[in-house]
N, C-alpha and C. Protein backbone atom coordinates (compact mmCIF):
# COMPACT_ATOMS: atom_id res chain seq x y z
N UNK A 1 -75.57 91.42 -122.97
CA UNK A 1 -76.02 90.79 -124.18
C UNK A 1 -74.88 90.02 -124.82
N UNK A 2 -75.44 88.73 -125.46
CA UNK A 2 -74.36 88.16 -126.03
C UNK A 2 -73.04 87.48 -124.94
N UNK A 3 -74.07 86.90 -123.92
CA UNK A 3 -73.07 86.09 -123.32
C UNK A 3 -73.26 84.77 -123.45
N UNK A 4 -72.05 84.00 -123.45
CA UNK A 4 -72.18 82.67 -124.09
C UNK A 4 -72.26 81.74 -122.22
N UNK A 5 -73.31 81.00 -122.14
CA UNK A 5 -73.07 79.94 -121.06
C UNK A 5 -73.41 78.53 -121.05
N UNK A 6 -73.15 77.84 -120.11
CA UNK A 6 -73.63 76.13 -120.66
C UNK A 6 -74.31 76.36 -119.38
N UNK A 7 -75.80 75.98 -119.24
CA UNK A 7 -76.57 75.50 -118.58
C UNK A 7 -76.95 74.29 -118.00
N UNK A 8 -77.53 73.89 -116.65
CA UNK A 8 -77.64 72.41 -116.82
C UNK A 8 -79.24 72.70 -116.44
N UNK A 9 -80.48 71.84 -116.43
CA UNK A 9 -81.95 71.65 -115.63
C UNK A 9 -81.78 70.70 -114.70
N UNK A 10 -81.68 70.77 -113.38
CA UNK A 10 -80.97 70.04 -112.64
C UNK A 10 -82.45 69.07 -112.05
N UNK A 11 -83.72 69.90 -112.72
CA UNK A 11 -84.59 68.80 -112.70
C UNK A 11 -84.68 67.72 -113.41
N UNK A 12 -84.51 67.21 -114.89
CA UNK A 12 -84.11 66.82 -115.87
C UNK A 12 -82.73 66.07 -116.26
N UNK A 13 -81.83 66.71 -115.70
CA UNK A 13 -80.27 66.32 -116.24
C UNK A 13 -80.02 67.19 -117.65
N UNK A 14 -80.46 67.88 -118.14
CA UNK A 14 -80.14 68.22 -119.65
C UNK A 14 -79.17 69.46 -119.17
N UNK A 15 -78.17 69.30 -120.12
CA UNK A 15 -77.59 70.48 -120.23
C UNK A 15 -77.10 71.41 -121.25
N UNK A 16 -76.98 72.24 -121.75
CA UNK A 16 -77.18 73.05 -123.04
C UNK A 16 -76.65 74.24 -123.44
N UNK A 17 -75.76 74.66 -124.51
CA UNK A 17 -74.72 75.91 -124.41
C UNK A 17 -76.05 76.98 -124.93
N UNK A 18 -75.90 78.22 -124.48
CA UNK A 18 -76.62 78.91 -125.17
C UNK A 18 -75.83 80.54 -125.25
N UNK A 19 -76.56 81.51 -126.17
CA UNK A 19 -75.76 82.58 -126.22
C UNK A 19 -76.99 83.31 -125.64
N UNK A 20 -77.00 84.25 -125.07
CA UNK A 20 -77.83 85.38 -124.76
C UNK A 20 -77.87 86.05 -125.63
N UNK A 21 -79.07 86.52 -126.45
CA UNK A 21 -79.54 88.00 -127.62
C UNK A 21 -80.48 88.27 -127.80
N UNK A 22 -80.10 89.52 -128.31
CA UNK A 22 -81.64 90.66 -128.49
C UNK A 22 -82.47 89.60 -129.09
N UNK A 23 -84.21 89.65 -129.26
CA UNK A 23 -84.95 89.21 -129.65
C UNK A 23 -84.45 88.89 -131.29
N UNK A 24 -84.82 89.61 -131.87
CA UNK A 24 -84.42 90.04 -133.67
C UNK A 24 -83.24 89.09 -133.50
N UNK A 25 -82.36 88.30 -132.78
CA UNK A 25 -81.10 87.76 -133.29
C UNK A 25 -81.11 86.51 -132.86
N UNK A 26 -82.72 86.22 -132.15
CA UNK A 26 -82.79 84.17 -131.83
C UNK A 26 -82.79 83.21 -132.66
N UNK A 27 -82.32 82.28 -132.63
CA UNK A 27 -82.39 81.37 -133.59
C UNK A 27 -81.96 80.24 -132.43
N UNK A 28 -83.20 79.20 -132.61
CA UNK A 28 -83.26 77.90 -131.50
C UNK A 28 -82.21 76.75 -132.17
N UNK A 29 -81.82 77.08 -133.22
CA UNK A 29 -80.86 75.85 -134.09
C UNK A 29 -79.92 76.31 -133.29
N UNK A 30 -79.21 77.55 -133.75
CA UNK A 30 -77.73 78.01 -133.24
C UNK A 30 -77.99 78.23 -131.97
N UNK A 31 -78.46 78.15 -131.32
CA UNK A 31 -78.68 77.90 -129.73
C UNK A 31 -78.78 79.60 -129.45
N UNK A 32 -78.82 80.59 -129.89
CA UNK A 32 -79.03 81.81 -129.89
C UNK A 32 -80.55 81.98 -128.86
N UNK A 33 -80.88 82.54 -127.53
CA UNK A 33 -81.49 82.68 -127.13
C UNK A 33 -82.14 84.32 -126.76
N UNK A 34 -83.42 84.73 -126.65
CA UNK A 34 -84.01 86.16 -126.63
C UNK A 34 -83.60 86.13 -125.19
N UNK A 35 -82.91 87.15 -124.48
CA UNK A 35 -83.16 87.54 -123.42
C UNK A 35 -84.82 87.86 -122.62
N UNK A 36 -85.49 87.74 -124.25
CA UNK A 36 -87.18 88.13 -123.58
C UNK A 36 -88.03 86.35 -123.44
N UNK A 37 -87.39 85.40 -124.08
CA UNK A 37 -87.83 84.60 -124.09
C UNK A 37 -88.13 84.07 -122.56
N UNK A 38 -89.08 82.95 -122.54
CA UNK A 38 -88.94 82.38 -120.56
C UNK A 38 -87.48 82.27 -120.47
N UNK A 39 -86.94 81.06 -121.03
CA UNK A 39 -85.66 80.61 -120.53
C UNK A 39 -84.17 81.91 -120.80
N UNK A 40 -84.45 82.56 -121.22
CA UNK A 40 -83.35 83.74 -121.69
C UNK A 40 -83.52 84.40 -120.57
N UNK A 41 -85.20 85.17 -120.19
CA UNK A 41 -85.21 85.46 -119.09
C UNK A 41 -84.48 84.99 -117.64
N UNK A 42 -84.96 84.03 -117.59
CA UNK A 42 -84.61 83.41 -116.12
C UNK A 42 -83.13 82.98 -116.13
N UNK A 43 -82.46 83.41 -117.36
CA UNK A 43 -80.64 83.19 -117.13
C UNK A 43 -80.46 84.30 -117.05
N UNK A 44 -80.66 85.42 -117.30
CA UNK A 44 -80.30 86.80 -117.42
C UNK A 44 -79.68 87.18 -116.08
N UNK A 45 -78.44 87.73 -115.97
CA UNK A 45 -77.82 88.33 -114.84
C UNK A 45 -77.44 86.95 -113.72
N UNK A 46 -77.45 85.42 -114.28
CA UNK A 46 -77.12 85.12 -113.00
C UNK A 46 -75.21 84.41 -113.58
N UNK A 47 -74.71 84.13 -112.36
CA UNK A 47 -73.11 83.90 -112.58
C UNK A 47 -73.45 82.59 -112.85
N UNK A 48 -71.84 81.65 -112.58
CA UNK A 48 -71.50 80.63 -112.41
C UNK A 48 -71.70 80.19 -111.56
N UNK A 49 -72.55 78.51 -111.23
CA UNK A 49 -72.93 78.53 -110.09
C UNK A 49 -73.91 79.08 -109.21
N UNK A 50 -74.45 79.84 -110.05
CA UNK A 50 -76.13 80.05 -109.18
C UNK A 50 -77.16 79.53 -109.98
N UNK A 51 -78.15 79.61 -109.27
CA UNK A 51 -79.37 78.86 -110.20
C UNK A 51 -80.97 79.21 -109.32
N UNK A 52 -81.51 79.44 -110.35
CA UNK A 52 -83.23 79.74 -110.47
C UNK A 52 -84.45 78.70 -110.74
N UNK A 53 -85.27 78.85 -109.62
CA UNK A 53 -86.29 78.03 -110.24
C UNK A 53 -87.10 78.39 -110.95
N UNK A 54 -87.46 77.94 -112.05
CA UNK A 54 -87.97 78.50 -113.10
C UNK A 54 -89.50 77.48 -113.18
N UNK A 55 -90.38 78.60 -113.46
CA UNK A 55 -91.64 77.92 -113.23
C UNK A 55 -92.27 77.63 -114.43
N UNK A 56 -92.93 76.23 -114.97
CA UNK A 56 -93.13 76.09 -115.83
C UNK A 56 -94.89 76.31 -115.85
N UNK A 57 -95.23 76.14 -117.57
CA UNK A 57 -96.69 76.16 -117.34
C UNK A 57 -97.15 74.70 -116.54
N UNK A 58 -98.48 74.47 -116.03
CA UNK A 58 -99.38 73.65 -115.06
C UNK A 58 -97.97 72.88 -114.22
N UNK A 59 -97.74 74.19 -113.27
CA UNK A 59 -97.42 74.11 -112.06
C UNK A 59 -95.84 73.53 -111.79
N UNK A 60 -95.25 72.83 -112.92
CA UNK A 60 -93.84 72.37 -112.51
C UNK A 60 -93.27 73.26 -112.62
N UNK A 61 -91.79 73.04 -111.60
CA UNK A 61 -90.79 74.01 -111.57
C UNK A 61 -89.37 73.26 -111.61
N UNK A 62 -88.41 73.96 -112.77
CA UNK A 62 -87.27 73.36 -112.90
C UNK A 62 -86.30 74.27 -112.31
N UNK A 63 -85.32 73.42 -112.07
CA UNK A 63 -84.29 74.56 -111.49
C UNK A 63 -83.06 74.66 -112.06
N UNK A 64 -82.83 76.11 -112.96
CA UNK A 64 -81.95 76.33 -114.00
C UNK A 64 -80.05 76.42 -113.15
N UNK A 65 -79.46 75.74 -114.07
CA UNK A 65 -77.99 76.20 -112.60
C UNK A 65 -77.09 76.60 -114.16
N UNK A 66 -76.66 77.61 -113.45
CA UNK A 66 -75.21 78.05 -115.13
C UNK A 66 -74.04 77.41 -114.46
N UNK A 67 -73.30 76.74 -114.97
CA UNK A 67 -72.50 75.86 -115.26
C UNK A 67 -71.02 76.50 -115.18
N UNK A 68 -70.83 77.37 -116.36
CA UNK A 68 -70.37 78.22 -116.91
C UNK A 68 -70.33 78.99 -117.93
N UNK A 69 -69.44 80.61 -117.32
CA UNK A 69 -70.18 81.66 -118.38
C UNK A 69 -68.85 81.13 -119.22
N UNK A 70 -69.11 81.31 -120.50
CA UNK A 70 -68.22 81.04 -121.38
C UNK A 70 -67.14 82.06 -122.39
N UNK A 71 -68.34 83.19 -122.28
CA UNK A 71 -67.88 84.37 -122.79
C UNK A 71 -69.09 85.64 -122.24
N UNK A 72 -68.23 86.47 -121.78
CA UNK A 72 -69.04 87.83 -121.35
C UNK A 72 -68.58 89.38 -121.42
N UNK A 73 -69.11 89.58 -122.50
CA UNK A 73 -68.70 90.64 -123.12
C UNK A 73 -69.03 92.12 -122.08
N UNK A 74 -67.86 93.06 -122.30
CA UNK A 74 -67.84 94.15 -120.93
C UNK A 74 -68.20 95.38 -121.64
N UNK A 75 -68.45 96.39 -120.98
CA UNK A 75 -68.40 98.07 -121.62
C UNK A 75 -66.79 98.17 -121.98
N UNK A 76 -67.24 98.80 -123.49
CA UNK A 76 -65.89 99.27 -123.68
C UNK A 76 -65.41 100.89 -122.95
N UNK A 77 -64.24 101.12 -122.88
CA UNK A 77 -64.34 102.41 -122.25
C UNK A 77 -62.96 102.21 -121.98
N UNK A 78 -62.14 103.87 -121.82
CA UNK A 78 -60.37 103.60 -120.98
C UNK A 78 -60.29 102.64 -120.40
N UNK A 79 -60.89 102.20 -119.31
CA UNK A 79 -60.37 101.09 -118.10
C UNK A 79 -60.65 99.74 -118.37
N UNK A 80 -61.22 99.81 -119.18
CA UNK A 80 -62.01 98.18 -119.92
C UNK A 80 -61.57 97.31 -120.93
N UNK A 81 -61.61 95.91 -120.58
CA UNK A 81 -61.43 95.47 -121.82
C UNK A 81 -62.47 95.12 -122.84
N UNK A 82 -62.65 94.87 -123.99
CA UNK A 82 -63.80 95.48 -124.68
C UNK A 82 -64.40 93.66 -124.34
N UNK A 83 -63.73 92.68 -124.15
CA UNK A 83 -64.84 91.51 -123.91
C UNK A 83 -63.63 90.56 -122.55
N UNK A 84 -64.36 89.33 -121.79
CA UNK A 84 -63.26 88.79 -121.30
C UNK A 84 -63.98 86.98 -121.16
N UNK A 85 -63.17 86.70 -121.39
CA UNK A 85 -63.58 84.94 -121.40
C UNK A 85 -63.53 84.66 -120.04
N UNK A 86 -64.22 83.65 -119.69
CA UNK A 86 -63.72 83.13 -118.33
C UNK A 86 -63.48 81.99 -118.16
């Protein structure tokens, strides 16, 4: 939760920073995205450099690519650092 990445739609050309968050904390201005939303969904868990086709409603499909993660916050714990940029 709460990872920051720039996206591109490599169907489209658009590309777009967004943060990953809980539902209760979206906001489409601040680019704040629901992990439950479509597009929050279909970024969830992927790195730098991979990418999903993401299916839209009546039948198109775009294909999401992360760019880069910008910030990705870790478990805190002894061995950890509590966040790490990349």
């Amino acid at each position: 939760m709460n990872s920051r990445l720039i996206y591109s739609d490599e169907s489209t050309g658009m590309t777009r920073e967004v943060e990953l968050v809980y539902p209760d904390e979206a906001d489409h201005v601040t680019g704040r995205v629901s992990v439950l939303a479509p597009v929050g969904c279909a970024l969830l868990g992927l790195s730098a450099g991979q990418s999903i086709d993401w299916n839209l409603p009546g039948g198109k499909v775009h294909r999401l690519r992360v760019e880069r993660v910008l910030f990705q916050p870790q478990p805190i714990g002894p061995d950890t650092a509590a966040a790490r940029t990349l």
